[in-house]
PDB file of N, CA and C in Angstrom:
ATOM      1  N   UNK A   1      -3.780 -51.855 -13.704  1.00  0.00           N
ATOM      2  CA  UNK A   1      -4.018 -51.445 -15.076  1.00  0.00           C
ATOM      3  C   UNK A   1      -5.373 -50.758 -15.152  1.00  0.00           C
ATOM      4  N   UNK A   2      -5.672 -49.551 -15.837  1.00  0.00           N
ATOM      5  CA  UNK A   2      -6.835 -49.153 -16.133  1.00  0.00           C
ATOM      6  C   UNK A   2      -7.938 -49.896 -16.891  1.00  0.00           C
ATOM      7  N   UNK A   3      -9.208 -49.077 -16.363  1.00  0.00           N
ATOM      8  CA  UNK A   3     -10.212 -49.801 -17.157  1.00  0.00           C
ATOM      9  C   UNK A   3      -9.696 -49.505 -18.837  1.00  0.00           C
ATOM     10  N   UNK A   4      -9.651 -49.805 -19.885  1.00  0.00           N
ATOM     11  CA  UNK A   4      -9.697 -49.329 -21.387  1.00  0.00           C
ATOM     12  C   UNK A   4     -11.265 -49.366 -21.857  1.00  0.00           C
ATOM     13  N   UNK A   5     -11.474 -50.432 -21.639  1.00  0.00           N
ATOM     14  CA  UNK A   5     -12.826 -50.717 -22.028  1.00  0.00           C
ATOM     15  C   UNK A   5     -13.860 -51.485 -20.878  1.00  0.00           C
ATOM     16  N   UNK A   6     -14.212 -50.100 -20.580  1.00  0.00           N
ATOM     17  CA  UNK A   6     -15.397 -50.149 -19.882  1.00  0.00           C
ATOM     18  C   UNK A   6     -17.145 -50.902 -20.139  1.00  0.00           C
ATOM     19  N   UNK A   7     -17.477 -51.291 -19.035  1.00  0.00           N
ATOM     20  CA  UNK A   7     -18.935 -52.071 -19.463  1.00  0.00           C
ATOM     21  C   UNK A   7     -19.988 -51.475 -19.989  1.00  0.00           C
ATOM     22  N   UNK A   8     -19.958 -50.048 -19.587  1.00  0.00           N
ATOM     23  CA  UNK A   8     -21.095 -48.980 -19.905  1.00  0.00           C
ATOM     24  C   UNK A   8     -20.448 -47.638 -20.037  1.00  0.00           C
ATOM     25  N   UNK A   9     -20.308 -46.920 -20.907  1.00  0.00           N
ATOM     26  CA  UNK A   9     -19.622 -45.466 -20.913  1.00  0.00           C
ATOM     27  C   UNK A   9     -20.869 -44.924 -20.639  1.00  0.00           C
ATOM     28  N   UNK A  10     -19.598 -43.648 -20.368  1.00  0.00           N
ATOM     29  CA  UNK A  10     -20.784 -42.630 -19.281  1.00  0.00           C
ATOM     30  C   UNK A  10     -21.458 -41.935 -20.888  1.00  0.00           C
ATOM     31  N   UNK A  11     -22.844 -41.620 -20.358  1.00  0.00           N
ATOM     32  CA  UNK A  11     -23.599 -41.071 -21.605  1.00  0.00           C
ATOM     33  C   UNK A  11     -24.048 -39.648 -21.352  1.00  0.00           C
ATOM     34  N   UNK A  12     -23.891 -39.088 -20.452  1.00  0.00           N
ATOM     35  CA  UNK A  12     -24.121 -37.754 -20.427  1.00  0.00           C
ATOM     36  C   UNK A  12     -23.365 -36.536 -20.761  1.00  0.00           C
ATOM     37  N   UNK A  13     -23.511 -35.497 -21.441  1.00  0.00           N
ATOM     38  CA  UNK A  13     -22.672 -34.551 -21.627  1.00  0.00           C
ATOM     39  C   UNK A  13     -23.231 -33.111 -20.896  1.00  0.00           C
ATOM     40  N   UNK A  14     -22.260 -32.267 -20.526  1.00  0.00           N
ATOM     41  CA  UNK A  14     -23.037 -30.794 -19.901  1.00  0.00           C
ATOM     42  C   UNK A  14     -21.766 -30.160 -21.001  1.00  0.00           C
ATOM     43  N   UNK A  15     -22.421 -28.719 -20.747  1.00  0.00           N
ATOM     44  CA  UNK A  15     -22.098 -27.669 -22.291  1.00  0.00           C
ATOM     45  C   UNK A  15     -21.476 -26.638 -20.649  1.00  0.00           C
ATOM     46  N   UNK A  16     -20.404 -26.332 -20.638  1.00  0.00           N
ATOM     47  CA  UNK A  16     -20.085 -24.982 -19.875  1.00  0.00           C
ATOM     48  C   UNK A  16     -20.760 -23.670 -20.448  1.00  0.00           C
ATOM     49  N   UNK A  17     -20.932 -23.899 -21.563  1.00  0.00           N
ATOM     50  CA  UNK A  17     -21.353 -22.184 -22.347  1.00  0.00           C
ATOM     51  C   UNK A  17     -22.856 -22.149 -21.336  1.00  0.00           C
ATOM     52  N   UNK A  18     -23.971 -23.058 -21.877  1.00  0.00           N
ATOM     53  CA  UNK A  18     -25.107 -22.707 -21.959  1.00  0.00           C
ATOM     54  C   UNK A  18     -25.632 -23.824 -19.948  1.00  0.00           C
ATOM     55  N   UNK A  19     -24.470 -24.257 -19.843  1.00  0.00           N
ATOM     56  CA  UNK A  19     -24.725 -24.591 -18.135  1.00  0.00           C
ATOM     57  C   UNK A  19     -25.829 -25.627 -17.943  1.00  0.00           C
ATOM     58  N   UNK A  20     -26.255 -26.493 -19.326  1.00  0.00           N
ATOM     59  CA  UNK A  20     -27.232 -27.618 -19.047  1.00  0.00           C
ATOM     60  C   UNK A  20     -26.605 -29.163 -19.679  1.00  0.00           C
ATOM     61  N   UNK A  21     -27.641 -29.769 -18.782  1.00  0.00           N
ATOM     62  CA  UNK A  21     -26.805 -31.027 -19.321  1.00  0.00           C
ATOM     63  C   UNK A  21     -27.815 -31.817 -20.406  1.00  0.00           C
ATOM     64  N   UNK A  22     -27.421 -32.720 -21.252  1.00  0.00           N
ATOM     65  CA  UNK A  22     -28.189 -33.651 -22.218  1.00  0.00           C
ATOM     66  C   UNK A  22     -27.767 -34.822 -22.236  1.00  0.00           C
ATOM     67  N   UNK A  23     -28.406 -35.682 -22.831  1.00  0.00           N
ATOM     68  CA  UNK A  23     -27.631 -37.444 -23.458  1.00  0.00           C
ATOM     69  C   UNK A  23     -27.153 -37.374 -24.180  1.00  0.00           C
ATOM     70  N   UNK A  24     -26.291 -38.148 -24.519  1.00  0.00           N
ATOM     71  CA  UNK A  24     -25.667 -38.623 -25.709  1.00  0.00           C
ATOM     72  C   UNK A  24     -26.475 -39.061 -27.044  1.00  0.00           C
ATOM     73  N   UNK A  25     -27.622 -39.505 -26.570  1.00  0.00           N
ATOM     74  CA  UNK A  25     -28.683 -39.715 -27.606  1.00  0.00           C
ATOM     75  C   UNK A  25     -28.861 -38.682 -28.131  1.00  0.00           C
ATOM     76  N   UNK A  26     -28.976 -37.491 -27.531  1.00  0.00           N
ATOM     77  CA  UNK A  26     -29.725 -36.635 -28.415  1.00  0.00           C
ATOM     78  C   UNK A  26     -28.620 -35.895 -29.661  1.00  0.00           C
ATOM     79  N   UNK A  27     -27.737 -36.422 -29.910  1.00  0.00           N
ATOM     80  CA  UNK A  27     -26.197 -36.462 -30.490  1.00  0.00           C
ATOM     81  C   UNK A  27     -26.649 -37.094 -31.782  1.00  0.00           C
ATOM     82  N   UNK A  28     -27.225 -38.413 -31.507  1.00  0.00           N
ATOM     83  CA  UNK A  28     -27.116 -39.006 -32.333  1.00  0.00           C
ATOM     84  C   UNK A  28     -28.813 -38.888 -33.432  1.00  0.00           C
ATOM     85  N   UNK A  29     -29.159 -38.272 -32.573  1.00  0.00           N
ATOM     86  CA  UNK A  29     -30.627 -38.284 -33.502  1.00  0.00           C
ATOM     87  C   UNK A  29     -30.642 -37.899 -34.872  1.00  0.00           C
ATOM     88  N   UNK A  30     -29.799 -36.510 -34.888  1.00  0.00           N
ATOM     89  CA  UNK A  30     -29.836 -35.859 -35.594  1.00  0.00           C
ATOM     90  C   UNK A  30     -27.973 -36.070 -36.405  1.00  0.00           C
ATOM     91  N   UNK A  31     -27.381 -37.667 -36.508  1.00  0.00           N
ATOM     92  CA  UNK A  31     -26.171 -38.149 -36.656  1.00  0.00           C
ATOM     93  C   UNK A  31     -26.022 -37.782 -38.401  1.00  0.00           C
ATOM     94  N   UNK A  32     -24.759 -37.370 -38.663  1.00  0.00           N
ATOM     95  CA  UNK A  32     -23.856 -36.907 -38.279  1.00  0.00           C
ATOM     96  C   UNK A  32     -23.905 -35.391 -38.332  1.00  0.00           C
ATOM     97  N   UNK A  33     -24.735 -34.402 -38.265  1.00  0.00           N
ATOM     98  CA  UNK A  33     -24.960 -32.871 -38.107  1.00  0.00           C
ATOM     99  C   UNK A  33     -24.493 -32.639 -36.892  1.00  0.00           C
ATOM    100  N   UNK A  34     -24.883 -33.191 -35.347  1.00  0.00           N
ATOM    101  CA  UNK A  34     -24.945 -33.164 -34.172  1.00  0.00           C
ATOM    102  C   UNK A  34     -23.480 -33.530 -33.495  1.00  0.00           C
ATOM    103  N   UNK A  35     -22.664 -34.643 -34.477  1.00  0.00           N
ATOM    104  CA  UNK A  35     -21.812 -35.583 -33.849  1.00  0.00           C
ATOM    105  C   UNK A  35     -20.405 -34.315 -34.311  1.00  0.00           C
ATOM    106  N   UNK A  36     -20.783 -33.457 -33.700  1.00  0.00           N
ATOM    107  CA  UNK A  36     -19.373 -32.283 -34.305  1.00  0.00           C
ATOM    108  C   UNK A  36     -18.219 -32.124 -32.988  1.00  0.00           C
ATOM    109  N   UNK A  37     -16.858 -32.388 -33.230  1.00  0.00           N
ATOM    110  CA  UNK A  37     -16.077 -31.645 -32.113  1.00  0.00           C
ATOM    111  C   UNK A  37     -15.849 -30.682 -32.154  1.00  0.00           C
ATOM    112  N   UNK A  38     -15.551 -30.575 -30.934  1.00  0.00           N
ATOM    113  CA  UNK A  38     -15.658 -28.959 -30.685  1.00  0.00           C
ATOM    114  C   UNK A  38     -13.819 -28.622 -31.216  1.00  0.00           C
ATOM    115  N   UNK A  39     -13.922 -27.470 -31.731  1.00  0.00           N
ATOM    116  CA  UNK A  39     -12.673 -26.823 -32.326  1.00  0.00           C
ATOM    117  C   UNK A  39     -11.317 -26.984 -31.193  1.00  0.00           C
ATOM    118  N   UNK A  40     -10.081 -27.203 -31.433  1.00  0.00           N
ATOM    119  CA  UNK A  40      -9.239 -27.191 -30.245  1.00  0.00           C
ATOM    120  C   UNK A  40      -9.671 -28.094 -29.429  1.00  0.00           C
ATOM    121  N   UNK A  41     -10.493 -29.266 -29.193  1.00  0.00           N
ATOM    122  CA  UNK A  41     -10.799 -29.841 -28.277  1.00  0.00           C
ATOM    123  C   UNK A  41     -10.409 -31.161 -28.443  1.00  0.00           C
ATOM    124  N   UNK A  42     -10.258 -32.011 -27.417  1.00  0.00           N
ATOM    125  CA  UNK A  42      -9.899 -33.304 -27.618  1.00  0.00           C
ATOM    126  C   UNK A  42     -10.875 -34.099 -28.135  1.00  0.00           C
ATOM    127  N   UNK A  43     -10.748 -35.126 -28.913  1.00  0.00           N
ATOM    128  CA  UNK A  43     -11.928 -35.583 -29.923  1.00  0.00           C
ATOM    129  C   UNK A  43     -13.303 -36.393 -28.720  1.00  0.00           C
ATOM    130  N   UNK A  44     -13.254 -36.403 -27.353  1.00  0.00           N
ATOM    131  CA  UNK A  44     -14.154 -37.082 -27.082  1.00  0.00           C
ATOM    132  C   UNK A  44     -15.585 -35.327 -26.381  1.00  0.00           C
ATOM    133  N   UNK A  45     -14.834 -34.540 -26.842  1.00  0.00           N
ATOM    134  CA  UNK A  45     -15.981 -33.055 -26.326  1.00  0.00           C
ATOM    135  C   UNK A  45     -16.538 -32.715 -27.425  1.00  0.00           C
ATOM    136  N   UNK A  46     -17.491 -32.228 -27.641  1.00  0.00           N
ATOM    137  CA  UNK A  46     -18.421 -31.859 -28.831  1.00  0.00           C
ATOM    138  C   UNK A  46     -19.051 -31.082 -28.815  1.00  0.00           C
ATOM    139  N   UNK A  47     -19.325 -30.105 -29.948  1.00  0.00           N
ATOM    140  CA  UNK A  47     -19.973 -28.907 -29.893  1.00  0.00           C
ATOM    141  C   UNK A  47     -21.877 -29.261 -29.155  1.00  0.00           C
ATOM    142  N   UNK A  48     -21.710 -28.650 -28.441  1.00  0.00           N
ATOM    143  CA  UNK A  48     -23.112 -28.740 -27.641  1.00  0.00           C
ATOM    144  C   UNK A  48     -24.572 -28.387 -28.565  1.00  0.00           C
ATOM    145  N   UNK A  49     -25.409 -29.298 -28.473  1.00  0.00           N
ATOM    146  CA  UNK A  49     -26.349 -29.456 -29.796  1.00  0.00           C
ATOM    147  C   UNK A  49     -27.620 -28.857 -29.029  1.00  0.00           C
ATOM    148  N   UNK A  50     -27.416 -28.486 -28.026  1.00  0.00           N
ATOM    149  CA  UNK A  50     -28.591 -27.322 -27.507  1.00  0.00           C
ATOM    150  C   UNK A  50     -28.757 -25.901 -27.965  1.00  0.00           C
ATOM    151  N   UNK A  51     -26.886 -25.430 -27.932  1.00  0.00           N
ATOM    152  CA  UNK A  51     -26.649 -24.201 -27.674  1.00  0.00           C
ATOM    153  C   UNK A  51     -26.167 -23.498 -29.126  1.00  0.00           C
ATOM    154  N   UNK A  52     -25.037 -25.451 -29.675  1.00  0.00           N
ATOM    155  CA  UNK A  52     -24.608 -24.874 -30.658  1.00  0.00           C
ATOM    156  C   UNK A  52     -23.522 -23.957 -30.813  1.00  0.00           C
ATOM    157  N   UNK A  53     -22.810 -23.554 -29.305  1.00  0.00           N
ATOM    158  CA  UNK A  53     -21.700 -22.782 -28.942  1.00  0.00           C
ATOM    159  C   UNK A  53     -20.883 -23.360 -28.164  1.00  0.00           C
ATOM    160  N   UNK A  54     -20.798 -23.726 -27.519  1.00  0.00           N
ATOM    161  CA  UNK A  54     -20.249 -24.339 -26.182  1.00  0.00           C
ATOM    162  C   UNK A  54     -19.895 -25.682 -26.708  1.00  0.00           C
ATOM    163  N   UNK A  55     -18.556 -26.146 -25.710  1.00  0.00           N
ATOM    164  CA  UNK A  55     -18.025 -27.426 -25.316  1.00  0.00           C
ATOM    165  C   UNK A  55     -19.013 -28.301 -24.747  1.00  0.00           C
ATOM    166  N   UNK A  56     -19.539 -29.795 -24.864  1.00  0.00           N
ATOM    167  CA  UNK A  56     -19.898 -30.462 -24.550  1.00  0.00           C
ATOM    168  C   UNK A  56     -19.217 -31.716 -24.068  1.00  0.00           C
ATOM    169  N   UNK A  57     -18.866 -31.612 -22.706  1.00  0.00           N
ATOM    170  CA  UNK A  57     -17.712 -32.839 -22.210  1.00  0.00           C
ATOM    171  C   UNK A  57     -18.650 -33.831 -21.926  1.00  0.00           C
ATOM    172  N   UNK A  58     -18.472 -35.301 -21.623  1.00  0.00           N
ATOM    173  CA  UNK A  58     -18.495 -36.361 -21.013  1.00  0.00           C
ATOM    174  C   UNK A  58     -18.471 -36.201 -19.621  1.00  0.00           C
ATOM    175  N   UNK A  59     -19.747 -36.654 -18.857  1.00  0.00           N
ATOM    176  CA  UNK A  59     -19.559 -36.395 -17.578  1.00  0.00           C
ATOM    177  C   UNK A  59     -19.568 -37.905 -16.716  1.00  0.00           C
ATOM    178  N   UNK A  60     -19.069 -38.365 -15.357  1.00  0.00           N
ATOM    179  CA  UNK A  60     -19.227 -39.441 -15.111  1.00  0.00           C
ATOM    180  C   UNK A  60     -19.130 -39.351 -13.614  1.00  0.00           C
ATOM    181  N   UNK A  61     -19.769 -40.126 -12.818  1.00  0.00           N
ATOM    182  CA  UNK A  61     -19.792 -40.422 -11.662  1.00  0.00           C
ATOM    183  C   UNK A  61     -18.495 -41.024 -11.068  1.00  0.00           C
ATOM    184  N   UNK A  62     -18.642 -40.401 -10.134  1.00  0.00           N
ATOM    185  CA  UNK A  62     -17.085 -41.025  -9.037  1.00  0.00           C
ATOM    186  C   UNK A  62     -17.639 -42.613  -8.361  1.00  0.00           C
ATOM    187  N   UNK A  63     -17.086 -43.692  -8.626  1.00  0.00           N
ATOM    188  CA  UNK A  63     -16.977 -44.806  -8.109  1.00  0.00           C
ATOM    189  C   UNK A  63     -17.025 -44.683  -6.654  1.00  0.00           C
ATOM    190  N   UNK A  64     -16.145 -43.818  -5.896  1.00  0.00           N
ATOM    191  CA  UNK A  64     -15.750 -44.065  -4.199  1.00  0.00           C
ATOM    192  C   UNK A  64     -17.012 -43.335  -3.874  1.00  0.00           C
ATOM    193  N   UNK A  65     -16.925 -42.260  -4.408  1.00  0.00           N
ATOM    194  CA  UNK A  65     -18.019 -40.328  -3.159  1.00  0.00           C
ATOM    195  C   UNK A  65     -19.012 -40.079  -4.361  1.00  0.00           C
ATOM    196  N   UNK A  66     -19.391 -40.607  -5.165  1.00  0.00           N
ATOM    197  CA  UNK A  66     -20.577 -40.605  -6.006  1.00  0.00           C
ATOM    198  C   UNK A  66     -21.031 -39.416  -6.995  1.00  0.00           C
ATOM    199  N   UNK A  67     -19.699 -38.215  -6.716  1.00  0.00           N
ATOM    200  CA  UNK A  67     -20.107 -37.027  -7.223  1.00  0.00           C
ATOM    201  C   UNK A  67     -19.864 -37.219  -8.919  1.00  0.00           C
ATOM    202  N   UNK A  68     -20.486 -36.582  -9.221  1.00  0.00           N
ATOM    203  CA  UNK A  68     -20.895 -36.392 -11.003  1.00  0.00           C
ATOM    204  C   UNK A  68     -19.341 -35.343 -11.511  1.00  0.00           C
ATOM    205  N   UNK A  69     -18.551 -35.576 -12.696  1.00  0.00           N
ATOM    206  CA  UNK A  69     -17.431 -34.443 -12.753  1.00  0.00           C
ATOM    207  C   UNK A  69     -17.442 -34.452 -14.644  1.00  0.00           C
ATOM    208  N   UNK A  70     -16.855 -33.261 -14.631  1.00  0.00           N
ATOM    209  CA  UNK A  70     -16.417 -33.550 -16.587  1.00  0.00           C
ATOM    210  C   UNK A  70     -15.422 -34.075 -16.860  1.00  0.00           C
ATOM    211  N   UNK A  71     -15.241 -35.039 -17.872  1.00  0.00           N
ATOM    212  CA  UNK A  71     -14.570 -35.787 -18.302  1.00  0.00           C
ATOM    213  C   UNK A  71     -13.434 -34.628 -18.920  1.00  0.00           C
ATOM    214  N   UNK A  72     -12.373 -34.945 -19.043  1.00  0.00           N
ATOM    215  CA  UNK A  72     -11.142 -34.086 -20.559  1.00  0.00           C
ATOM    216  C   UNK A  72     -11.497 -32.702 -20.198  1.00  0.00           C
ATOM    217  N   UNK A  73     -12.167 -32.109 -19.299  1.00  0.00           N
ATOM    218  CA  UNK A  73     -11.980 -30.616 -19.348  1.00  0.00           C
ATOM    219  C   UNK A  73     -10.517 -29.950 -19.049  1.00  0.00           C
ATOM    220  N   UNK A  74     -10.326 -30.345 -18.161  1.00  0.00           N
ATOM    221  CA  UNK A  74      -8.922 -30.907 -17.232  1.00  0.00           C
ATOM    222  C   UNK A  74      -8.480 -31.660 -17.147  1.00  0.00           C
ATOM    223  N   UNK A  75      -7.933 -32.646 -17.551  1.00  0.00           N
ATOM    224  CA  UNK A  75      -7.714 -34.826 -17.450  1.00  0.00           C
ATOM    225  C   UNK A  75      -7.009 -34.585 -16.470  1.00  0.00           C
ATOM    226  N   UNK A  76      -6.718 -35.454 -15.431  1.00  0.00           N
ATOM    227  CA  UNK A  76      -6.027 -36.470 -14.871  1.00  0.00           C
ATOM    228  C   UNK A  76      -6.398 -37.346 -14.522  1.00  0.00           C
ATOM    229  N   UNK A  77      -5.098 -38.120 -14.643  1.00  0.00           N
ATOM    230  CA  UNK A  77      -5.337 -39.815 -14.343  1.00  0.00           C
ATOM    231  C   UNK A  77      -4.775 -40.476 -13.271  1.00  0.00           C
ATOM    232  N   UNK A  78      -5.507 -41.496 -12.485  1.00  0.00           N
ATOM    233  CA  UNK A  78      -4.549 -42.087 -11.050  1.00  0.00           C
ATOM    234  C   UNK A  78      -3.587 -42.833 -11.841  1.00  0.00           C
ATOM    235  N   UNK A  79      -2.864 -43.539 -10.744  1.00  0.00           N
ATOM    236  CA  UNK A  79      -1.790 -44.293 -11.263  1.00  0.00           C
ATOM    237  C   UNK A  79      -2.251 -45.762 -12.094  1.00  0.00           C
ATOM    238  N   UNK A  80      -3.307 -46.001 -12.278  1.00  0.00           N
ATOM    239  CA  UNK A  80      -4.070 -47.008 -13.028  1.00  0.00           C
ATOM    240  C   UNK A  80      -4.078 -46.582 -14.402  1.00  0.00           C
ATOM    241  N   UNK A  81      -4.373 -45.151 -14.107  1.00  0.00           N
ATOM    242  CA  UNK A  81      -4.696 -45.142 -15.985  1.00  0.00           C
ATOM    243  C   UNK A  81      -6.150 -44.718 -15.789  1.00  0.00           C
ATOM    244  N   UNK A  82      -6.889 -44.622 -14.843  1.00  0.00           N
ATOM    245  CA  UNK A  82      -8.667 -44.324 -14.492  1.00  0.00           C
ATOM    246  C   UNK A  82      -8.499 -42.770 -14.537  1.00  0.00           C
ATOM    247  N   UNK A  83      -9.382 -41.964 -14.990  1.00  0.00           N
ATOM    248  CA  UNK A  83      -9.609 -40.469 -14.373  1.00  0.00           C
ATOM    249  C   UNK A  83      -9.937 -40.286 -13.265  1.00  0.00           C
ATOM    250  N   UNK A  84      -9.130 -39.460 -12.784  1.00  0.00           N
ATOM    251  CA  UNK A  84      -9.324 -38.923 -11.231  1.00  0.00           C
ATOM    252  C   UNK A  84     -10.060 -38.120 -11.214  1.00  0.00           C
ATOM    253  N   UNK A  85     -10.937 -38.613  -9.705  1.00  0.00           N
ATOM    254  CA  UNK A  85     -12.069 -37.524  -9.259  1.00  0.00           C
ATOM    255  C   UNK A  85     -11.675 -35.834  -8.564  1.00  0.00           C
ATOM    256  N   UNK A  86     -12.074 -34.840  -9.137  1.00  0.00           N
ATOM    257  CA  UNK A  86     -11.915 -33.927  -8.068  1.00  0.00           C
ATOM    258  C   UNK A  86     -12.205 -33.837  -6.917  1.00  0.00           C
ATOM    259  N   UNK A  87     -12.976 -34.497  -6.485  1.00  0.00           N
ATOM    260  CA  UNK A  87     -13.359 -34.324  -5.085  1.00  0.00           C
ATOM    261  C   UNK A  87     -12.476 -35.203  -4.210  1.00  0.00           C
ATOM    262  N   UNK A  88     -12.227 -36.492  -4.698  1.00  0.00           N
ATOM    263  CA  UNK A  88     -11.539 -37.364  -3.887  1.00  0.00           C
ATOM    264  C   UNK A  88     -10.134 -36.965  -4.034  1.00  0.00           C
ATOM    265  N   UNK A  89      -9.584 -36.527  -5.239  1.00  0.00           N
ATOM    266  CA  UNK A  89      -8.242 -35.305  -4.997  1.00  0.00           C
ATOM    267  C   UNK A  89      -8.181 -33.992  -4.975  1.00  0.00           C
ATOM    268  N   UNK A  90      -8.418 -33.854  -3.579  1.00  0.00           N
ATOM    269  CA  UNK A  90      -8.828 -32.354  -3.514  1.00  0.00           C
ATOM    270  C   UNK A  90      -7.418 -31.072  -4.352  1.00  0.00           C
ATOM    271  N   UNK A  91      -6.160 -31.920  -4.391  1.00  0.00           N
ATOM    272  CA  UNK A  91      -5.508 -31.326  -4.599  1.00  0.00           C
ATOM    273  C   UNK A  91      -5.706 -30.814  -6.469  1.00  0.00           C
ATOM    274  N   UNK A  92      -6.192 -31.571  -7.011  1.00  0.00           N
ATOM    275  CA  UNK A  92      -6.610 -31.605  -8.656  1.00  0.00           C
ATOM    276  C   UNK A  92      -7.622 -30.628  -8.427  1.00  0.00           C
ATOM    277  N   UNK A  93      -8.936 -30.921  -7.966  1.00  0.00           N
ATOM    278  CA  UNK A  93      -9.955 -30.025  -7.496  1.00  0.00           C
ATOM    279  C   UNK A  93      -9.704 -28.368  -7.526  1.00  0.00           C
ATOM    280  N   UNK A  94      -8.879 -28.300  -6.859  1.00  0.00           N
ATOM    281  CA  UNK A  94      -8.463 -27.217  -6.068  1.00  0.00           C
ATOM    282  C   UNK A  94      -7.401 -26.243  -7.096  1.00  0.00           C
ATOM    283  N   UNK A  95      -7.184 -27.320  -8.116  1.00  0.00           N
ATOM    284  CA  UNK A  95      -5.909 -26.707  -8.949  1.00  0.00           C
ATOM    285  C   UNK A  95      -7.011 -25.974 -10.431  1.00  0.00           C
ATOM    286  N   UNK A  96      -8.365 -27.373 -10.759  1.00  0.00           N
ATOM    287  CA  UNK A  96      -9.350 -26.759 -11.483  1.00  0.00           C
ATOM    288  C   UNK A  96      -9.696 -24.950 -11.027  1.00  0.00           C
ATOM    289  N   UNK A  97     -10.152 -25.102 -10.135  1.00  0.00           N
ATOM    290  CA  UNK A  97     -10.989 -24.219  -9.310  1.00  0.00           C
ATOM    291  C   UNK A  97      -9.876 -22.817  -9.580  1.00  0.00           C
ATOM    292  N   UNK A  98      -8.446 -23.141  -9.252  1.00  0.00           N
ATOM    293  CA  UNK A  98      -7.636 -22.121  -9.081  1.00  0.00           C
ATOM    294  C   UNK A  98      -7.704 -21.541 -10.887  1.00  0.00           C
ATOM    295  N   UNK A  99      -7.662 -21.895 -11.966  1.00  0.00           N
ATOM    296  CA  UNK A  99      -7.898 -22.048 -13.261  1.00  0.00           C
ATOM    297  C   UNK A  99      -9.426 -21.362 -13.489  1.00  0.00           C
ATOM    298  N   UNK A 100     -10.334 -21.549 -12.705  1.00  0.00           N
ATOM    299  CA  UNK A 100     -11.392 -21.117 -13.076  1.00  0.00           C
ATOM    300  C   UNK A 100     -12.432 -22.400 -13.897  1.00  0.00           C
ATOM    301  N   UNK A 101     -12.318 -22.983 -13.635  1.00  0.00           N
ATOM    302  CA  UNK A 101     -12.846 -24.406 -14.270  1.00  0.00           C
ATOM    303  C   UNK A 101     -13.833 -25.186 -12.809  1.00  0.00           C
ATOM    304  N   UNK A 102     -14.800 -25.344 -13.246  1.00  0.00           N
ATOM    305  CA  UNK A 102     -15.821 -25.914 -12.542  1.00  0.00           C
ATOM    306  C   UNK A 102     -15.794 -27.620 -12.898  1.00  0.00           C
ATOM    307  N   UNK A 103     -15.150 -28.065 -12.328  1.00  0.00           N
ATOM    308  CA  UNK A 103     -15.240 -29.708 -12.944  1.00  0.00           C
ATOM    309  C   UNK A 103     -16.466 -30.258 -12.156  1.00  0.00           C
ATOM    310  N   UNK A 104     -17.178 -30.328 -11.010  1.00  0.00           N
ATOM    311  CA  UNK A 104     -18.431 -30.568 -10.524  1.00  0.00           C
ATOM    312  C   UNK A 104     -19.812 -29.062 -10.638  1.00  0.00           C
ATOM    313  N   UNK A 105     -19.835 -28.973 -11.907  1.00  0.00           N
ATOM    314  CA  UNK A 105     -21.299 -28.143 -12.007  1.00  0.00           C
ATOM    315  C   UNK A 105     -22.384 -28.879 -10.819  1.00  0.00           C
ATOM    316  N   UNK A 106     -22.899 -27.941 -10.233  1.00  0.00           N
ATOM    317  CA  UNK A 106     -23.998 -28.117  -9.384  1.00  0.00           C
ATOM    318  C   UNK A 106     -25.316 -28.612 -10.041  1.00  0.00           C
ATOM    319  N   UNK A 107     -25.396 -28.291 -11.489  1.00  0.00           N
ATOM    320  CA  UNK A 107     -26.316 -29.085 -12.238  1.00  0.00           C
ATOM    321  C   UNK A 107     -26.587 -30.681 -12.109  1.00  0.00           C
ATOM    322  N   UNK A 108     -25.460 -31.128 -12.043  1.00  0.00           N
ATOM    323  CA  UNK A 108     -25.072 -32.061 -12.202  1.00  0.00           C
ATOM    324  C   UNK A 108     -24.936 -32.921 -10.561  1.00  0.00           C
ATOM    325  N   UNK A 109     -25.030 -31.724  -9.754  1.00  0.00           N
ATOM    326  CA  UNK A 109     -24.558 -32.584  -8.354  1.00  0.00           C
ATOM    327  C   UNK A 109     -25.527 -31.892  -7.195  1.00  0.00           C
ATOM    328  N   UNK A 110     -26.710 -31.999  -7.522  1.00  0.00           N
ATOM    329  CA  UNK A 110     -27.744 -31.049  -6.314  1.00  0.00           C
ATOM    330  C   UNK A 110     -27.794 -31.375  -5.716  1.00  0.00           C
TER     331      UNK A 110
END
């Protein structure tokens, strides 16, 4: 069974438009002006409060290979119900990539 409720959600978001990443705090500083979704988007991405243009996904570390990825840009899920890593399925990875979708920004994974 998947995690549902996790001990610590991941708190970081990166913006594809403007290619940087922020906290989740800084979301809330300025609550509820900041706390906007992004149009067409699934309710956990949010308009990016740097740029003000851009998608702001949820980013989270891989449990097994440690790499950093975006949450809902692309979803998939293992057979648990957990989001799958791109890297550890290269075949998901590879299907982003073919799409044009960067699910490990180098920002995020130097």
């Amino acid at each position: 069974m998947g995690n549902f409720f996790p001990t610590e959600p991941p708190r970081d978001r990166y913006c594809v438009a403007c290619k940087k990443g922020s906290d989740t705090d800084e979301y809330m500083k300025d609550y509820p002006k900041n706390w906007q979704r992004y149009p067409g988007a699934r309710e956990t991405v949010l308009l990016c409060a740097l740029c003000k243009k851009g998608p702001a996904y949820l980013t989270h570390p891989c449990e097994k290979c440690g790499v950093v990825y975006l949450l809902d840009h692309l979803p998939k899920y293992d057979f648990n119900g957990d989001h799958a890593c791109p890297k550890c399925d290269a075949a998901y990875g590879e299907t982003a990539k073919s799409k044009g979708i960067d699910l490990m920004p180098k920002a995020l994974n130097p």
